[in-house]
Protein backbone atom coordinates (compact mmCIF):
# COMPACT_ATOMS: atom_id res chain seq x y z
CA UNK A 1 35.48 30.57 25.31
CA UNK A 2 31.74 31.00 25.82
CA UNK A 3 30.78 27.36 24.43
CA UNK A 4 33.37 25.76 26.24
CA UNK A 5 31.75 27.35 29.41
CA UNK A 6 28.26 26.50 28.34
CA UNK A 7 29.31 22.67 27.48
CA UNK A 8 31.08 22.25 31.57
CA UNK A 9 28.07 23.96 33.04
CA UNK A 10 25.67 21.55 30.86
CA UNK A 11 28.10 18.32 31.93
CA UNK A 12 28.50 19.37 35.54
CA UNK A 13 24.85 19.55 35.53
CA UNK A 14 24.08 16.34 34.10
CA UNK A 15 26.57 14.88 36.58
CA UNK A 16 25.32 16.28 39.76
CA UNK A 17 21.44 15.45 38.35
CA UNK A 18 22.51 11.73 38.00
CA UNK A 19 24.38 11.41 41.31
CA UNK A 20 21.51 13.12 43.10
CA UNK A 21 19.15 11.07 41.41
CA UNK A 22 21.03 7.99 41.88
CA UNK A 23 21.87 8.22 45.76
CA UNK A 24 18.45 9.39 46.42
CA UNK A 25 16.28 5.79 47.55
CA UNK A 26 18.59 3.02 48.28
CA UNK A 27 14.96 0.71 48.18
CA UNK A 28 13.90 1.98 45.13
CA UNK A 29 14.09 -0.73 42.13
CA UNK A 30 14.05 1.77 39.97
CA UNK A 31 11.81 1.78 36.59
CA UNK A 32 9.81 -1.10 36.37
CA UNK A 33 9.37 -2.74 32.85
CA UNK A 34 5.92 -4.43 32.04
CA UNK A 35 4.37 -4.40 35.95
CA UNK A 36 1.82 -6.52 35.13
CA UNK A 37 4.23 -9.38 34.88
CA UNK A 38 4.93 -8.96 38.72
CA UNK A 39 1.61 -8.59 39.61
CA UNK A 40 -0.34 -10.54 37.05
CA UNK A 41 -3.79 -9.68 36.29
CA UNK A 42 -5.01 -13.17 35.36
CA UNK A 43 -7.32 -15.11 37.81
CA UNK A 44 -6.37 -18.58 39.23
CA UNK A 45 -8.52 -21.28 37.94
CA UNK A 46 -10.36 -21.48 41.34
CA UNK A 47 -10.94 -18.13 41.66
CA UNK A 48 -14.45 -16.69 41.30
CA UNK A 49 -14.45 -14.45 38.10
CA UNK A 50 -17.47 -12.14 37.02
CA UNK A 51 -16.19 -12.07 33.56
CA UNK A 52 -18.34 -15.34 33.03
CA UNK A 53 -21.88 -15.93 33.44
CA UNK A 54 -21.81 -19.32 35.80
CA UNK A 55 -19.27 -16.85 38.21
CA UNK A 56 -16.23 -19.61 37.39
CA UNK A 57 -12.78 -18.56 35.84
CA UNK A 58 -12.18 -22.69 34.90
CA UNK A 59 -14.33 -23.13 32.20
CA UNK A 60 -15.76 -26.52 31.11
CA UNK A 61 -13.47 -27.20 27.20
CA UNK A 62 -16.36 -27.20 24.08
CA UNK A 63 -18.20 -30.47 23.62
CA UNK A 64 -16.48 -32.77 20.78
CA UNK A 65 -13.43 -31.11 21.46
CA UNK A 66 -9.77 -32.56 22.53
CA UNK A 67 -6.71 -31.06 24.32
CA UNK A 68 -3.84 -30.40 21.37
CA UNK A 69 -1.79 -34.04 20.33
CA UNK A 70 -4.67 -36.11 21.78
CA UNK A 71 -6.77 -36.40 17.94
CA UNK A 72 -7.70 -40.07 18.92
CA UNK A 73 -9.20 -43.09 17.14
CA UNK A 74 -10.55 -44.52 20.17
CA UNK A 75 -13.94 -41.83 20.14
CA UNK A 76 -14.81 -44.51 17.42
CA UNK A 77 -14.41 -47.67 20.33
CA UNK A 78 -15.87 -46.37 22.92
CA UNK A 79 -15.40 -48.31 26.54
CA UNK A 80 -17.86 -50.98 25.99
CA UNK A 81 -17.27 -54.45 25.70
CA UNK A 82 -18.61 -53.93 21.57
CA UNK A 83 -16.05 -51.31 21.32
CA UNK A 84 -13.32 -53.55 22.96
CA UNK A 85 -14.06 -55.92 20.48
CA UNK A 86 -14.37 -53.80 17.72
CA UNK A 87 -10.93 -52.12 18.27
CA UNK A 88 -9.28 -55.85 18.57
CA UNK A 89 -10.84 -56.63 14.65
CA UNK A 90 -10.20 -53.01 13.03
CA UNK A 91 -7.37 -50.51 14.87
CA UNK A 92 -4.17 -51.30 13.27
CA UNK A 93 -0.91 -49.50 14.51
CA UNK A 94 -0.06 -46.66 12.41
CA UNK A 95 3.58 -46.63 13.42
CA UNK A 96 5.79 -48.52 11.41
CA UNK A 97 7.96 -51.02 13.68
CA UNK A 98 11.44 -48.99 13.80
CA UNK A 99 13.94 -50.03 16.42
CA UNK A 100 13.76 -46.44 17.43
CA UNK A 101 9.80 -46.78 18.42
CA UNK A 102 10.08 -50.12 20.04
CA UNK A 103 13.32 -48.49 21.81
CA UNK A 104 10.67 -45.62 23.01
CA UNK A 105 8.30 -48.09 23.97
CA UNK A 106 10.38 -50.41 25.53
CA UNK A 107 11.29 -46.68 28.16
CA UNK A 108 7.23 -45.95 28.15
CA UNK A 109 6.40 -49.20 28.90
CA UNK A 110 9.52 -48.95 31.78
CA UNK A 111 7.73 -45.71 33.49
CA UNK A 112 4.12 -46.78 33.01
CA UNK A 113 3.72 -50.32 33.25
CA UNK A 114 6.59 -52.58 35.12
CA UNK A 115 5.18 -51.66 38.59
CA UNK A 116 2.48 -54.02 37.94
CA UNK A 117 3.09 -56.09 34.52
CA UNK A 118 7.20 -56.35 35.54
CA UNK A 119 9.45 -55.78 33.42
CA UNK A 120 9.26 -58.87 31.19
CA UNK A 121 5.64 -58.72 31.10
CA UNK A 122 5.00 -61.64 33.53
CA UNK A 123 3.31 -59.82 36.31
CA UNK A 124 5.69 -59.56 38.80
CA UNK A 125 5.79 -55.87 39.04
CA UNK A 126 6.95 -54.61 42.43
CA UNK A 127 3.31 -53.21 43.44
CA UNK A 128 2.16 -56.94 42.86
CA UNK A 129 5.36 -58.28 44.99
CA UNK A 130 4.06 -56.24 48.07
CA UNK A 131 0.85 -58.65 47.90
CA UNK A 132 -1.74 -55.57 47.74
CA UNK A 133 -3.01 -56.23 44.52
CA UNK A 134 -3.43 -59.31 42.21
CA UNK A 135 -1.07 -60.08 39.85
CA UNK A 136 -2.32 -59.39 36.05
CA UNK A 137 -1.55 -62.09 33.32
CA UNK A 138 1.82 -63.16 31.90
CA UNK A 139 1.86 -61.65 28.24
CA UNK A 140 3.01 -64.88 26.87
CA UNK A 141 1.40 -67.36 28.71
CA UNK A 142 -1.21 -65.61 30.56
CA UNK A 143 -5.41 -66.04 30.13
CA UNK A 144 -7.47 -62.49 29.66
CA UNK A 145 -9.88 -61.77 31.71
CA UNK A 146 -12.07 -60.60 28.19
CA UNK A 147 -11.45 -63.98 26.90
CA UNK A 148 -8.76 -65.34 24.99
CA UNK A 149 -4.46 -65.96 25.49
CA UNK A 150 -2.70 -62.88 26.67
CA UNK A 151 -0.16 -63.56 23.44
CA UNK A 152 -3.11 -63.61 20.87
CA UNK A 153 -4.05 -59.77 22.08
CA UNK A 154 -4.24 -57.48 18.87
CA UNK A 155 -2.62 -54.07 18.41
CA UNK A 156 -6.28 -52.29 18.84
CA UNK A 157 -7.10 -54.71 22.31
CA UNK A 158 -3.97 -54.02 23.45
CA UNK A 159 -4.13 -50.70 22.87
CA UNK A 160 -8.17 -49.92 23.85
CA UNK A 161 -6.80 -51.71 27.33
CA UNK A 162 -4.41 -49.00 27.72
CA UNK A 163 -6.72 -46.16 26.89
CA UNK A 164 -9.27 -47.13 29.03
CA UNK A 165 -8.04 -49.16 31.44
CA UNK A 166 -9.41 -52.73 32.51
CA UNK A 167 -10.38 -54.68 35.64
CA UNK A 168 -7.86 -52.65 38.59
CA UNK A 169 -5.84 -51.10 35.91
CA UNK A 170 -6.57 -47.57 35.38
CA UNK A 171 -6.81 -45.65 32.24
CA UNK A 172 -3.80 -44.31 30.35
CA UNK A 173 -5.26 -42.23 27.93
CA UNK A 174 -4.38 -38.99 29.72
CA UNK A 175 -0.85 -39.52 30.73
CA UNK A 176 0.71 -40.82 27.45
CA UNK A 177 -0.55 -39.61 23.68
CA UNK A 178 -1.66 -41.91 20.92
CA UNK A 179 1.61 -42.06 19.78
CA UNK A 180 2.76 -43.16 23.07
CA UNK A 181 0.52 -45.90 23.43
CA UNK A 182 0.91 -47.11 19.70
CA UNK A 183 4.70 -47.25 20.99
CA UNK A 184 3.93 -49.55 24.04
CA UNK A 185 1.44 -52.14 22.03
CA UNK A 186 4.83 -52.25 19.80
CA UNK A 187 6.82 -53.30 23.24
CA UNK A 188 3.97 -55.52 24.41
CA UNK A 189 4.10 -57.70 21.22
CA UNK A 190 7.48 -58.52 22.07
CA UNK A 191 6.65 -59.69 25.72
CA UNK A 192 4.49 -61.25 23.88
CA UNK A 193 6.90 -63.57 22.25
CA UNK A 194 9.25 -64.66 25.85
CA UNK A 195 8.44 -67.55 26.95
């Protein structure tokens, strides 16, 4: 008789603790898990931070280093006219032709490239239609402005243009990885080919 007195005093206890407890701060949230997750403690990258000697929380990256996926041949042609040429004689693309890559590059080329080159290549992209900027070259029948036909332009030229840009085109070497690129020179060789 005693324990089964002890046990209802212990569970009306417990009860009356957790209802008192419960009803007690409607604006409370309660236990919070991990705080500094809703506050963080990190700094924004514009923030002054005394953590580092020049006083700045974004850091310049190492020299001779390169952001993760972006292990490049073109730091051996560098944006010189040499290295242009260079590139055109000895950067082959490493990606075997596939119908899934040209496929790939075919959608690259579609986001990157028709507002200027069009989409067959003949440059009639719709930036050039508005009359703002000169057309560039016709991939098949066009004249480069380095020298030579448009449809004669090796994988490395074709792809050196697109790192580093040429004339009013800009470089592309930070919005689209090697393997990008290699993709698009795929797509360009067979603009290459319409007459």
């Amino acid at each position: 008789m005693n324990k089964l007195r002890i046990t209802g005093v212990i569970f009306l206890t417990v009860a009356a603790a957790a209802v008192v407890s419960s009803c007690s701060d409607k604006k409370s949230t309660g236990w919070e898990y991990a705080r500094n997750m809703y506050d963080p403690l990190a700094f924004n990258p514009d923030q002054p931070n005394k953590h580092f000697a020049n006083g700045q929380t974004a850091q310049t990256p190492p020299a001779h280093t390169m952001p993760v996926g972006f292990d490049e041949p073109e730091t051996d042609y560098p944006n010189t006219p040499e290295g242009y040429q260079s590139a055109g004689l000895n950067l082959k693309n490493p990606l075997p032709l596939t119908k899934a890559n040209l496929e790939e590059g075919k959608m690259l080329y579609a986001q990157m490239c028709t507002q200027c080159h069009g989409l067959t290549g003949k440059g009639d992209g719709s930036i050039v239609k508005l009359e703002k900027f000169p057309a560039p070259p016709s991939y098949s029948t066009g004249q480069s402005s380095r020298g030579g036909g448009m449809n004669e332009l090796s994988d490395g030229k074709i792809f050196h243009t697109i790192t580093y840009g040429v004339n009013m085109m800009g470089p592309h070497r930070y919005q689209l990885t090697p393997t990008e690129r290699w993709k698009i020179v795929q797509f360009v060789h067979e603009l290459q080919k319409l007459q």
